[in-house]
N, C-alpha and C. Protein backbone atom coordinates (compact mmCIF):
# COMPACT_ATOMS: atom_id res chain seq x y z
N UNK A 1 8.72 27.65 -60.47
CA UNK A 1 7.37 27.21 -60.51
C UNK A 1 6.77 27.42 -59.13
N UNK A 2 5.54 27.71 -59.55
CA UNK A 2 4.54 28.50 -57.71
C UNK A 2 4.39 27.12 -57.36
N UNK A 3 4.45 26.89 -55.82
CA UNK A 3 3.91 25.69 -55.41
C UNK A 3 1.94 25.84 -55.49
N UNK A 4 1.63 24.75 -55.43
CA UNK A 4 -0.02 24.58 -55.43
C UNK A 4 -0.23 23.99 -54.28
N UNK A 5 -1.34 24.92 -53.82
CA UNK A 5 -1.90 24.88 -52.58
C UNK A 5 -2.68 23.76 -52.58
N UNK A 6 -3.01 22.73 -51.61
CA UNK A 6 -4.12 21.94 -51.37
C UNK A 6 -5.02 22.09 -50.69
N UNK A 7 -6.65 22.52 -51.00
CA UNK A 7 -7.41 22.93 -50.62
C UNK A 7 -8.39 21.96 -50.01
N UNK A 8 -8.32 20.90 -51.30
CA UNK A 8 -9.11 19.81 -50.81
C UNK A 8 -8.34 18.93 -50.47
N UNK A 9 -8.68 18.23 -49.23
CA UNK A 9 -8.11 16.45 -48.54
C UNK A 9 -8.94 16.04 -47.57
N UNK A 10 -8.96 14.75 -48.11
CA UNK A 10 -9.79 13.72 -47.50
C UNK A 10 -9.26 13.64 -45.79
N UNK A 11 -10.21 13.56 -45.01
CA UNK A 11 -9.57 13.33 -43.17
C UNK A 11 -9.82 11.56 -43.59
N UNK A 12 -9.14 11.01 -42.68
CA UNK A 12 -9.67 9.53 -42.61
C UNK A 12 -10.03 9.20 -41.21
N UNK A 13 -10.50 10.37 -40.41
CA UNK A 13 -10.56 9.81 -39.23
C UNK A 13 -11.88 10.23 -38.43
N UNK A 14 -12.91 9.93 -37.96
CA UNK A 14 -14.34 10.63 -37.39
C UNK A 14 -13.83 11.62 -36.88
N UNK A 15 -14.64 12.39 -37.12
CA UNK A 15 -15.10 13.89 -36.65
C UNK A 15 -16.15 14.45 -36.20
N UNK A 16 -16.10 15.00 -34.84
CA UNK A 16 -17.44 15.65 -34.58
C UNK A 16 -18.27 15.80 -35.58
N UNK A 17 -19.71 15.96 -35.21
CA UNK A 17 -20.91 16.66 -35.90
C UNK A 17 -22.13 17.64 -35.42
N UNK A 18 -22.62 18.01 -36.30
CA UNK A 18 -24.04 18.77 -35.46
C UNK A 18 -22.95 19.91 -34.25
N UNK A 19 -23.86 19.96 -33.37
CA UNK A 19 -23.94 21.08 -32.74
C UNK A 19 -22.41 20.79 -31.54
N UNK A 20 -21.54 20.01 -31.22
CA UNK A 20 -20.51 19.40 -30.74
C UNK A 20 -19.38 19.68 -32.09
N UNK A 21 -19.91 19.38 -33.10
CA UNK A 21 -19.24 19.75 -34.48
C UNK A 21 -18.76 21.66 -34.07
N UNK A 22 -19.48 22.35 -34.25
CA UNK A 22 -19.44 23.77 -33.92
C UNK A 22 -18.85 24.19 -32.72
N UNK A 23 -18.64 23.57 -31.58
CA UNK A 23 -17.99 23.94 -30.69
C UNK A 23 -16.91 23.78 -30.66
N UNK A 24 -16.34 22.33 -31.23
CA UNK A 24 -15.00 21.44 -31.54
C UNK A 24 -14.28 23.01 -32.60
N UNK A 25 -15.56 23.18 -33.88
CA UNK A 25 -14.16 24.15 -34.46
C UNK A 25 -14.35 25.80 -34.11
N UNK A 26 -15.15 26.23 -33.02
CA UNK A 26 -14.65 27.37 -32.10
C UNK A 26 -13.86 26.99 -31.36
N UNK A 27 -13.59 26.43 -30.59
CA UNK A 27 -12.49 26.35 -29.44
C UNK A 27 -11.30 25.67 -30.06
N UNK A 28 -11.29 25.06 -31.06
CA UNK A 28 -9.92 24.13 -31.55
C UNK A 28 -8.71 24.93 -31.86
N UNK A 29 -7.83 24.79 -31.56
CA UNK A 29 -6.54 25.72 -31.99
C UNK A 29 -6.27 25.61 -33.36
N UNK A 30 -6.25 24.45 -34.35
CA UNK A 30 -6.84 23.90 -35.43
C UNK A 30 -7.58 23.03 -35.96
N UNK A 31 -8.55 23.62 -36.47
CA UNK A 31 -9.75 23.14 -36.71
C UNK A 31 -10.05 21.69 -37.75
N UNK A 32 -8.79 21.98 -38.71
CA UNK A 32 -8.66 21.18 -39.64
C UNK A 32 -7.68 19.49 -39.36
N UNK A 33 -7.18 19.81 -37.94
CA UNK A 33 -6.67 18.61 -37.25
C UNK A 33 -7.48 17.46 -36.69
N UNK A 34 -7.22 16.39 -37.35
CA UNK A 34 -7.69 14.98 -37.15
C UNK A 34 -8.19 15.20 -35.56
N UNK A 35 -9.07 13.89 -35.47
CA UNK A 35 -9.36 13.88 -34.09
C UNK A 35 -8.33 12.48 -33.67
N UNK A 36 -7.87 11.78 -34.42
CA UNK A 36 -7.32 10.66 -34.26
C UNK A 36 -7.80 9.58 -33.96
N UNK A 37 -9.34 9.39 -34.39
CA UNK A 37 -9.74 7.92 -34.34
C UNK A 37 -10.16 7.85 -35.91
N UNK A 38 -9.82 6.46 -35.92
CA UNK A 38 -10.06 6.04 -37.31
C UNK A 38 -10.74 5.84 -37.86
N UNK A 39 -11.34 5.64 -39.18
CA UNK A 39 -12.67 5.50 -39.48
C UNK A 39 -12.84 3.59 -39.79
N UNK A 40 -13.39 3.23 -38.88
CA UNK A 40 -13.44 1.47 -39.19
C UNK A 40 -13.78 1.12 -40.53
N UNK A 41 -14.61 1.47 -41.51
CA UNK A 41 -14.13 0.55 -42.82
C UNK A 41 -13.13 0.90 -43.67
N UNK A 42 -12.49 1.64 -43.41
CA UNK A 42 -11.32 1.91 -44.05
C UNK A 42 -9.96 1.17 -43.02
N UNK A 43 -10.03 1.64 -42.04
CA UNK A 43 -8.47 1.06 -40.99
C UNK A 43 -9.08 -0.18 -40.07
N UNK A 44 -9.47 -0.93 -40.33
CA UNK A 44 -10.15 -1.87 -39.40
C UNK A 44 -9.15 -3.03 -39.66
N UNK A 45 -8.59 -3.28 -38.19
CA UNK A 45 -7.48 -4.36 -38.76
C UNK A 45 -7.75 -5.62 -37.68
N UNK A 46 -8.16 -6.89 -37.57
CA UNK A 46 -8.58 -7.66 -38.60
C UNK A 46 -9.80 -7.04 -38.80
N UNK A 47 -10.07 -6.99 -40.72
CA UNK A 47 -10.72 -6.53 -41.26
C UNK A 47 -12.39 -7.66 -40.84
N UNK A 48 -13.74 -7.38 -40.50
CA UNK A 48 -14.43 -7.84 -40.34
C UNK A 48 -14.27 -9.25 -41.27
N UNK A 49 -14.54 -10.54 -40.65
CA UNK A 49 -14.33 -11.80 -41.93
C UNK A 49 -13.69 -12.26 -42.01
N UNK A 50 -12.26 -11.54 -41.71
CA UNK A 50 -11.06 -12.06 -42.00
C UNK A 50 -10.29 -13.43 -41.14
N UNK A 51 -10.94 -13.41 -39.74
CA UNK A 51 -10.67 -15.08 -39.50
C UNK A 51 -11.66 -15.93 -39.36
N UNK A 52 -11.51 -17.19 -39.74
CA UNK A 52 -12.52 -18.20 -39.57
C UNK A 52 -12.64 -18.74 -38.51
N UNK A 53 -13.85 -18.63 -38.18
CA UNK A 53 -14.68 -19.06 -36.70
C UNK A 53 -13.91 -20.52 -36.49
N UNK A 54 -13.76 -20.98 -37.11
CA UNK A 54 -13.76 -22.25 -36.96
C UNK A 54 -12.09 -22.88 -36.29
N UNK A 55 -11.44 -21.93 -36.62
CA UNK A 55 -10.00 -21.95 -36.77
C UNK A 55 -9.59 -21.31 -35.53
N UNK A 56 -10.76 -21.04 -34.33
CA UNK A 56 -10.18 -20.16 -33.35
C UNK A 56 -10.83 -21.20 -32.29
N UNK A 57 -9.52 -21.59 -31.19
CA UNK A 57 -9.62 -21.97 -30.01
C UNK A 57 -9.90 -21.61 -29.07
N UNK A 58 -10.71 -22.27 -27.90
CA UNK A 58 -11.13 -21.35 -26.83
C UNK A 58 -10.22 -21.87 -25.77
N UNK A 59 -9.40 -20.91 -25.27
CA UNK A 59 -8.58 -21.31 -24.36
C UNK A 59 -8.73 -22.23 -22.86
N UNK A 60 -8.74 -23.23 -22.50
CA UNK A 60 -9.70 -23.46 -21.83
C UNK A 60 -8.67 -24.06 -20.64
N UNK A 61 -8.07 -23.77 -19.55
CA UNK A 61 -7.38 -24.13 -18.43
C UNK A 61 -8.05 -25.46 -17.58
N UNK A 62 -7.99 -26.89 -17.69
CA UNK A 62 -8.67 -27.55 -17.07
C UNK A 62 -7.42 -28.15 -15.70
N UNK A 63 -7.91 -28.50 -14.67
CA UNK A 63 -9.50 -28.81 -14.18
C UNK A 63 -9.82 -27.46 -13.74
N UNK A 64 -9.73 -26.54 -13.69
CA UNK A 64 -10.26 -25.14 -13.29
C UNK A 64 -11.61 -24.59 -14.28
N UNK A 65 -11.48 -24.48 -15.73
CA UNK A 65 -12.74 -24.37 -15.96
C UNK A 65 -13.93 -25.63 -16.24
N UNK A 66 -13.85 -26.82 -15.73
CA UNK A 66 -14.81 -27.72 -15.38
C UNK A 66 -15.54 -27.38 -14.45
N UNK A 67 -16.88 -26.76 -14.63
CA UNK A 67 -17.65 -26.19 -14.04
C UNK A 67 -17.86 -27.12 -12.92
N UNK A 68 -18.19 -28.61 -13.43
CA UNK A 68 -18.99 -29.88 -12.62
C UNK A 68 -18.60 -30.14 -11.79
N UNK A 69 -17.20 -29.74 -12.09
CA UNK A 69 -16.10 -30.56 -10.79
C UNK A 69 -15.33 -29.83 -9.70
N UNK A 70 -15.54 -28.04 -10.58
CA UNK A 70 -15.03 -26.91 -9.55
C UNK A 70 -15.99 -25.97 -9.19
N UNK A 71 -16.95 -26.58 -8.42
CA UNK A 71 -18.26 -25.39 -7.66
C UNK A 71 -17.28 -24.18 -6.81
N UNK A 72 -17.93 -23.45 -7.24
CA UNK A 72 -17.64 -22.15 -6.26
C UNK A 72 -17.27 -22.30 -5.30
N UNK A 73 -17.48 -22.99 -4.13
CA UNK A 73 -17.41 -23.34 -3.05
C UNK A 73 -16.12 -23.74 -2.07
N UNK A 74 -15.66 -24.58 -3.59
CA UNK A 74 -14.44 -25.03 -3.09
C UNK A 74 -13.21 -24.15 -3.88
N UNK A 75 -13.70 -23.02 -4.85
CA UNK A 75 -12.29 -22.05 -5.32
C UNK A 75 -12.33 -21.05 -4.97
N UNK A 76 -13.76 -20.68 -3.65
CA UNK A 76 -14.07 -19.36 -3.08
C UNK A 76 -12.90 -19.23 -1.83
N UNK A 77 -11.37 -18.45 -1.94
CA UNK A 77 -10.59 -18.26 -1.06
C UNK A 77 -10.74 -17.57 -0.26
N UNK A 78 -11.84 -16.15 -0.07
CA UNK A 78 -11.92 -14.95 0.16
C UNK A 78 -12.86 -15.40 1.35
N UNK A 79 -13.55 -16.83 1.87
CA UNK A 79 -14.45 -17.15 2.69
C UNK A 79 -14.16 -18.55 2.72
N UNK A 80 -13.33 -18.89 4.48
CA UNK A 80 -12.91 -20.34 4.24
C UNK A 80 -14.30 -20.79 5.38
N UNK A 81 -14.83 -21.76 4.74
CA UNK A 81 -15.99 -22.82 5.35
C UNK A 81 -15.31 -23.42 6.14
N UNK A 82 -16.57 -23.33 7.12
CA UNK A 82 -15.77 -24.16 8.36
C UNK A 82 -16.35 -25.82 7.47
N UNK A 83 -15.34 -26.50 8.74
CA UNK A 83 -15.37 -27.98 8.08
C UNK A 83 -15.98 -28.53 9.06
N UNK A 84 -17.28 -29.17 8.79
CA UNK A 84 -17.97 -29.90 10.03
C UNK A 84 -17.35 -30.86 9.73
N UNK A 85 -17.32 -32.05 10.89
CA UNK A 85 -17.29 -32.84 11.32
C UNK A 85 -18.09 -33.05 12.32
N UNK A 86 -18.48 -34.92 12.35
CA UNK A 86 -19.05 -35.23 13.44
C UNK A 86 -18.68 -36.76 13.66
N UNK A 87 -19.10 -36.89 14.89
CA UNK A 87 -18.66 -38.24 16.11
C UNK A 87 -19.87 -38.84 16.25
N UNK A 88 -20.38 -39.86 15.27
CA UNK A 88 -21.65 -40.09 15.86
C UNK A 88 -21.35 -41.85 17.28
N UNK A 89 -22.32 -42.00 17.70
CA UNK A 89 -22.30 -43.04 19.08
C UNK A 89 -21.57 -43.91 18.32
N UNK A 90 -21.48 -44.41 17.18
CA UNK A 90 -20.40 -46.12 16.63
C UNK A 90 -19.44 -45.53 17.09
N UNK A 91 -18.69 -44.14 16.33
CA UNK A 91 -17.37 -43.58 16.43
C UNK A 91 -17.02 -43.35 17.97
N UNK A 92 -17.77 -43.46 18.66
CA UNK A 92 -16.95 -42.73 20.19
C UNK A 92 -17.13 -44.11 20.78
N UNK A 93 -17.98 -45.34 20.59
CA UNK A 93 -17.64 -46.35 21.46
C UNK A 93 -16.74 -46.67 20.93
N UNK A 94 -16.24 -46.81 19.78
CA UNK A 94 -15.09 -47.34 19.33
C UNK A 94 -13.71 -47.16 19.67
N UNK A 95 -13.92 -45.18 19.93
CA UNK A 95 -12.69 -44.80 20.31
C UNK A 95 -12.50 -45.27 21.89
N UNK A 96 -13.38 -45.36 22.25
CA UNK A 96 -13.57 -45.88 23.91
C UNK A 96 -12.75 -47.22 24.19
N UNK A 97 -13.84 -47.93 23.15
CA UNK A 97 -13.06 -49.00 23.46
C UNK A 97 -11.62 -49.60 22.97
N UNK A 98 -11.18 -49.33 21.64
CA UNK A 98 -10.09 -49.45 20.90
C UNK A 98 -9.27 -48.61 21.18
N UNK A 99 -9.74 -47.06 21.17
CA UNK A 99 -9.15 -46.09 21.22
C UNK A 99 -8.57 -45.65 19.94
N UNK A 100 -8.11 -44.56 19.72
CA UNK A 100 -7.28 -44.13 18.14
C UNK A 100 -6.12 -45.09 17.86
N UNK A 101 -5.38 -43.92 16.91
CA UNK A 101 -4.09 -44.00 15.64
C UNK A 101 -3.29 -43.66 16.95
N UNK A 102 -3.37 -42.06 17.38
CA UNK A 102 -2.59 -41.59 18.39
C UNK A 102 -2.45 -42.33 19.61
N UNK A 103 -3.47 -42.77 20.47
CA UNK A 103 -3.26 -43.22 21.52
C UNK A 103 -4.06 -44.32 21.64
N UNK A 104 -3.63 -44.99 21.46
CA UNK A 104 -4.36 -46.71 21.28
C UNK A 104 -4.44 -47.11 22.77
N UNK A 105 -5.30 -47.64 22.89
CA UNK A 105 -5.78 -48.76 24.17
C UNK A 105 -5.13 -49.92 24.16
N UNK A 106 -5.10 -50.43 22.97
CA UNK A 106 -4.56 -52.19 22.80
C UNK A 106 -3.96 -52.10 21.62
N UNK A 107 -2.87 -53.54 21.19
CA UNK A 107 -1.86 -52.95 20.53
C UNK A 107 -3.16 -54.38 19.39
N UNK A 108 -3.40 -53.48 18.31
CA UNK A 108 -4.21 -54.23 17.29
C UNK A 108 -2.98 -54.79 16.36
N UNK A 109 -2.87 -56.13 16.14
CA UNK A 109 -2.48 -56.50 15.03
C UNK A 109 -3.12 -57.71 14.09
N UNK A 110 -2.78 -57.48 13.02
CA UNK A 110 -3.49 -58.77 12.02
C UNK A 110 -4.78 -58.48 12.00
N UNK A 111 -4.96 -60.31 12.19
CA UNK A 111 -6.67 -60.49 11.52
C UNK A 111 -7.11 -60.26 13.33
N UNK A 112 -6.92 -60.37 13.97
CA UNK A 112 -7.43 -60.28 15.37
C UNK A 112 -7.86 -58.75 15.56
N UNK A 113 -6.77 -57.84 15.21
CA UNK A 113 -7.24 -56.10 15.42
C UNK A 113 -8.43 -56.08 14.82
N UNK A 114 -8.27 -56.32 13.20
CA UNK A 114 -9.78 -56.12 12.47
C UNK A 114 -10.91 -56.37 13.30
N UNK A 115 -10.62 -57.72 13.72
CA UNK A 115 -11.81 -58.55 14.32
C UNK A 115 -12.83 -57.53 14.97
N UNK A 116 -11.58 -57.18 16.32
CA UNK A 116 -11.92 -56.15 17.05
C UNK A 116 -12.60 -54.94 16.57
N UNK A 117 -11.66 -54.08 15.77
CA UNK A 117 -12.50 -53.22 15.54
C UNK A 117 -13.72 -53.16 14.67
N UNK A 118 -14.07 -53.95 14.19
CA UNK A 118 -15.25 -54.63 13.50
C UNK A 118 -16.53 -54.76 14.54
N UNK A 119 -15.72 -55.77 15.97
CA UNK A 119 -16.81 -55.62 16.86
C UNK A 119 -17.17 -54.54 17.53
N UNK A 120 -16.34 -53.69 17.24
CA UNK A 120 -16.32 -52.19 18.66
C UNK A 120 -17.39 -51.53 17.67
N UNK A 121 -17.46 -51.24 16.16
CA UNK A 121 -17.85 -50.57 15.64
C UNK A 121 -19.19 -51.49 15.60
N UNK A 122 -19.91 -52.42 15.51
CA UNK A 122 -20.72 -53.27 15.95
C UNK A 122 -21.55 -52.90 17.01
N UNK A 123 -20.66 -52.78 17.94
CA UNK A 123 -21.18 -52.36 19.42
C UNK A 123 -22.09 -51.42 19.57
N UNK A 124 -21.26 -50.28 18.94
CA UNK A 124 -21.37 -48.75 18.89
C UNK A 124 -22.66 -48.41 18.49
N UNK A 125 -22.73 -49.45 17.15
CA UNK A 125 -24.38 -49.06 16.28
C UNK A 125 -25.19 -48.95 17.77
N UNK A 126 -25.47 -50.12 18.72
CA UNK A 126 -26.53 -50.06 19.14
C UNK A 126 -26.79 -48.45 20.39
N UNK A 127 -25.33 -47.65 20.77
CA UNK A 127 -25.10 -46.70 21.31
C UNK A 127 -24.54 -46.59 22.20
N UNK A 128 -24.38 -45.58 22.94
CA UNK A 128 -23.54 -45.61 23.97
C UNK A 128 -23.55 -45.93 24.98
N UNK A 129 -24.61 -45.94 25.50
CA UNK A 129 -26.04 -46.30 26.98
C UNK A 129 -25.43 -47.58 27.41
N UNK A 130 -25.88 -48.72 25.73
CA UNK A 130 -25.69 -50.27 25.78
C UNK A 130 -24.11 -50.58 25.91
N UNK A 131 -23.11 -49.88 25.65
CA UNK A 131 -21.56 -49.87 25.82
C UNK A 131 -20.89 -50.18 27.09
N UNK A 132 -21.81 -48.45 27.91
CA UNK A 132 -21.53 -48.46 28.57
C UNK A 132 -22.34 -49.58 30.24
N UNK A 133 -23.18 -50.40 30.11
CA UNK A 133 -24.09 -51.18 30.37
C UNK A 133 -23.11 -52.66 30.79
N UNK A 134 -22.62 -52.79 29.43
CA UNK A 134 -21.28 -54.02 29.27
C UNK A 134 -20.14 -53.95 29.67
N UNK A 135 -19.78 -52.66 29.69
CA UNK A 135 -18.15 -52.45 30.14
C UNK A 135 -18.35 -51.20 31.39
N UNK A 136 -18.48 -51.09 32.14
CA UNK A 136 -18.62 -50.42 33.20
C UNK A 136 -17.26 -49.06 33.36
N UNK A 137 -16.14 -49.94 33.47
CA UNK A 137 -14.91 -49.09 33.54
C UNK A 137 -14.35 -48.49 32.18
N UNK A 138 -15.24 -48.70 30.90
CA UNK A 138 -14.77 -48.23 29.89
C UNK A 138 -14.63 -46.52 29.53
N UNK A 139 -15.46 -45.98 30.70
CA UNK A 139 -15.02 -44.39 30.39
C UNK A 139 -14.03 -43.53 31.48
N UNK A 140 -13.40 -44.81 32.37
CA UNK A 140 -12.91 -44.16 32.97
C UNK A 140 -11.29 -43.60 33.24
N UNK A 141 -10.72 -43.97 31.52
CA UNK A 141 -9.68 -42.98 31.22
C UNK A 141 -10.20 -41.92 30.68
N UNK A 142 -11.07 -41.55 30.26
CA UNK A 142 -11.59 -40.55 29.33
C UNK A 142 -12.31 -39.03 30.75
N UNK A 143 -13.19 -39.53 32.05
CA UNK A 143 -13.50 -38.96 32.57
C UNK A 143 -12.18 -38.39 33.70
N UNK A 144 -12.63 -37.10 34.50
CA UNK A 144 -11.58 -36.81 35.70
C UNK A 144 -11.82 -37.19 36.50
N UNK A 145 -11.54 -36.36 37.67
CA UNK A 145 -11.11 -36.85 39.15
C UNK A 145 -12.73 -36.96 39.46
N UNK A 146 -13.73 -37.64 40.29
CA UNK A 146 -14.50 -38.06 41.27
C UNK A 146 -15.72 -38.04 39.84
N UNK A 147 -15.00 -38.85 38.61
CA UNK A 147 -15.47 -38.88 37.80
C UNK A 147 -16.87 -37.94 37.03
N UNK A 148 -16.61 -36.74 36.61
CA UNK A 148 -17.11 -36.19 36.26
C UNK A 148 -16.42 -36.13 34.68
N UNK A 149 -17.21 -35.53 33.88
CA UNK A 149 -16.99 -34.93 32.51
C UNK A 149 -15.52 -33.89 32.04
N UNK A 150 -14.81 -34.17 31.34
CA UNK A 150 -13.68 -33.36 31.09
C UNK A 150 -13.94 -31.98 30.89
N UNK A 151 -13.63 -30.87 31.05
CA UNK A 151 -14.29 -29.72 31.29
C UNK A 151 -13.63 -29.30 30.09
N UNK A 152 -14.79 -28.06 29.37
CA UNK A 152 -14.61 -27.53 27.85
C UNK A 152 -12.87 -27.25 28.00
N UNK A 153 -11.99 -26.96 26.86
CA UNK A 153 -10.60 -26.04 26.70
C UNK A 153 -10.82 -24.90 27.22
N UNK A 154 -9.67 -24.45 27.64
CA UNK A 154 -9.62 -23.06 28.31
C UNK A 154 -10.36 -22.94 29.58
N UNK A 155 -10.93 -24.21 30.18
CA UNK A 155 -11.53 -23.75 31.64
C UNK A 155 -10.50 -24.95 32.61
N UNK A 156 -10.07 -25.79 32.05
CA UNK A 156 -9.05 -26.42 32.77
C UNK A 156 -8.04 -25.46 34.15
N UNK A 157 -8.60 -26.28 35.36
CA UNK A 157 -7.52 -25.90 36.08
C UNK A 157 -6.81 -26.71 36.51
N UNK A 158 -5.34 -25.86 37.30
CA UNK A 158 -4.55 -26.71 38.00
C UNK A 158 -4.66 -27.59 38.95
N UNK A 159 -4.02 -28.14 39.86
CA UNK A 159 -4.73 -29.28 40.90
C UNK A 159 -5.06 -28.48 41.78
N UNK A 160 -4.17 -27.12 42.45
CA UNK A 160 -5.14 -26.74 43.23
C UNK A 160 -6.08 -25.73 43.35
N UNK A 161 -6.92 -25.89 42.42
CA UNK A 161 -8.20 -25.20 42.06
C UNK A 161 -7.80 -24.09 41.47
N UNK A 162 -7.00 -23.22 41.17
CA UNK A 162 -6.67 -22.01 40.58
C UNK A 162 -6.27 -22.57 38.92
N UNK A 163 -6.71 -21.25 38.32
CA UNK A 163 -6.74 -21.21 36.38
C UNK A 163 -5.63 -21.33 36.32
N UNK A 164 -4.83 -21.77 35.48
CA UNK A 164 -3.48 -22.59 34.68
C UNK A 164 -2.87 -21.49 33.97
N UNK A 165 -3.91 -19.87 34.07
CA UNK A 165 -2.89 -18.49 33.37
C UNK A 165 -2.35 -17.51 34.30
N UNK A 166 -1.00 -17.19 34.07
CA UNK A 166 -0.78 -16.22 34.88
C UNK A 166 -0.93 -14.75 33.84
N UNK A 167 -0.28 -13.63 34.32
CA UNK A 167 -0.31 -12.23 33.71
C UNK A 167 1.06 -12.15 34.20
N UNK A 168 2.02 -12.18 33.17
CA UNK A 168 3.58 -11.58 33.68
C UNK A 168 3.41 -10.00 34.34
N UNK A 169 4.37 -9.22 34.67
CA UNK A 169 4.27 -8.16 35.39
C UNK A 169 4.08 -7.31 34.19
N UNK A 170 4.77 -7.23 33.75
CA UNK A 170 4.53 -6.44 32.83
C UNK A 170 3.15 -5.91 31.94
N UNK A 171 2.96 -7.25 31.86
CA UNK A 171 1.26 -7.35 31.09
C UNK A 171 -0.19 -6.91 32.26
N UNK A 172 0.35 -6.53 33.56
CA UNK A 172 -0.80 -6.26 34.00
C UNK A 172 -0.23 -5.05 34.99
N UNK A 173 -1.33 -5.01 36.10
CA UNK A 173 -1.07 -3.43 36.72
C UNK A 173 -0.23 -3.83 38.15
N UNK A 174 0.08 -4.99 38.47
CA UNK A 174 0.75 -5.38 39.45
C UNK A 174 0.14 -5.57 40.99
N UNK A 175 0.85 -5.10 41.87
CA UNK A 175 -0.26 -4.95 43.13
C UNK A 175 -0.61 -4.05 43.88
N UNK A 176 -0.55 -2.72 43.05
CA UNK A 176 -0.99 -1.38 43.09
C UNK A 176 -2.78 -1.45 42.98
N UNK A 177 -3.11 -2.34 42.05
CA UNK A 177 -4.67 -2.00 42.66
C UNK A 177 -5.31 -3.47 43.03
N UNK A 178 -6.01 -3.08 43.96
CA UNK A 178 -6.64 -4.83 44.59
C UNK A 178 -7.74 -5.54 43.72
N UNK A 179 -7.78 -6.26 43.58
CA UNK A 179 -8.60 -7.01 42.41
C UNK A 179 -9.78 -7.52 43.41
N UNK A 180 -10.99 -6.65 43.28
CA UNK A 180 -12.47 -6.96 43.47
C UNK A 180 -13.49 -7.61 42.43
N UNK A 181 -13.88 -8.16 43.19
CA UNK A 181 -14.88 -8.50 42.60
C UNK A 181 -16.20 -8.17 42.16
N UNK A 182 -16.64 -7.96 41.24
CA UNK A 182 -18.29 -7.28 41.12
C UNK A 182 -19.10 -7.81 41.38
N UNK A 183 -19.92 -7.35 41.75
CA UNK A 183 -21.53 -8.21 42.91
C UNK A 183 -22.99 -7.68 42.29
């Protein structure tokens, strides 16, 4: 028995058209080969409908997607904010007079420390001017020698007047060239 040729068959898969159609089957090595995408109402898997809205969860990672509670601001890693802080006049007579956690002035205990720092912070409201008005010697662990102002970091010098950095040998040119000054 002759085998029978199949002339006609269905593609199930889109195919060019129009004028892209005509180029696809000049240049194609075979013309009659699928393009390999499928045709959606036939292969559409889940078929449109097929799950219920209702039955689908939205994945939701908390506290990360709580909008209210996670502003940008604070999950933006790529830009760290500086952190102000500030010392207003209560806070520095206080530290003046009490002094910190780290280095305390007086040894606070009980109901007597409170007391104290209750009054220092008291004090403070009215400023520093009036602090210093009442307690005369109160800034003078805090100030230096012939009482002046503690000088910014990094300008600190030694006692006898020279900067507190050296340059090992290595790190500089040695005493091959004389170090002038510009005028």
């Amino acid at each position: 028995m002759a085998s029978k040729k199949v002339t006609n068959f269905t593609k199930y898969t889109l195919q060019p058209k129009g004028f892209y159609g005509l180029i696809n089957r000049f240049l194609a090595i075979d013309p009659n080969r699928s393009s390999g995408i499928p045709l959606n109402p036939t292969y559409r898997n889940p078929p449109p409908g097929a799950n219920d809205p209702l039955t689908y969860d939205d994945p939701v990672t908390l506290p990360a997607a709580d909008i209210a509670e996670n502003p940008y601001w604070k999950r933006d890693v790529r830009r760290r904010y500086p952190q102000v802080s500030t010392v207003t006049q209560a806070d520095a007579v206080a530290l003046l007079e009490v002094g910190s956690v780290a280095n305390p002035k007086q040894e606070l205990i009980g109901e007597a420390g409170s007391k104290q720092l209750v009054a220092a912070q008291e004090a403070g409201t009215q400023g520093l001017s009036v602090a210093f008005e009442k307690n005369t010697g109160l800034a003078k662990d805090v100030l230096g020698p012939g009482g002046m102002p503690p000088l910014p970091s990094g300008l600190h010098l030694s006692g006898d007047g020279k900067r507190r950095y050296h340059l090992e040998e290595d790190q500089s040119y040695g005493g091959k060239y004389p170090c002038r000054s510009w005028s």
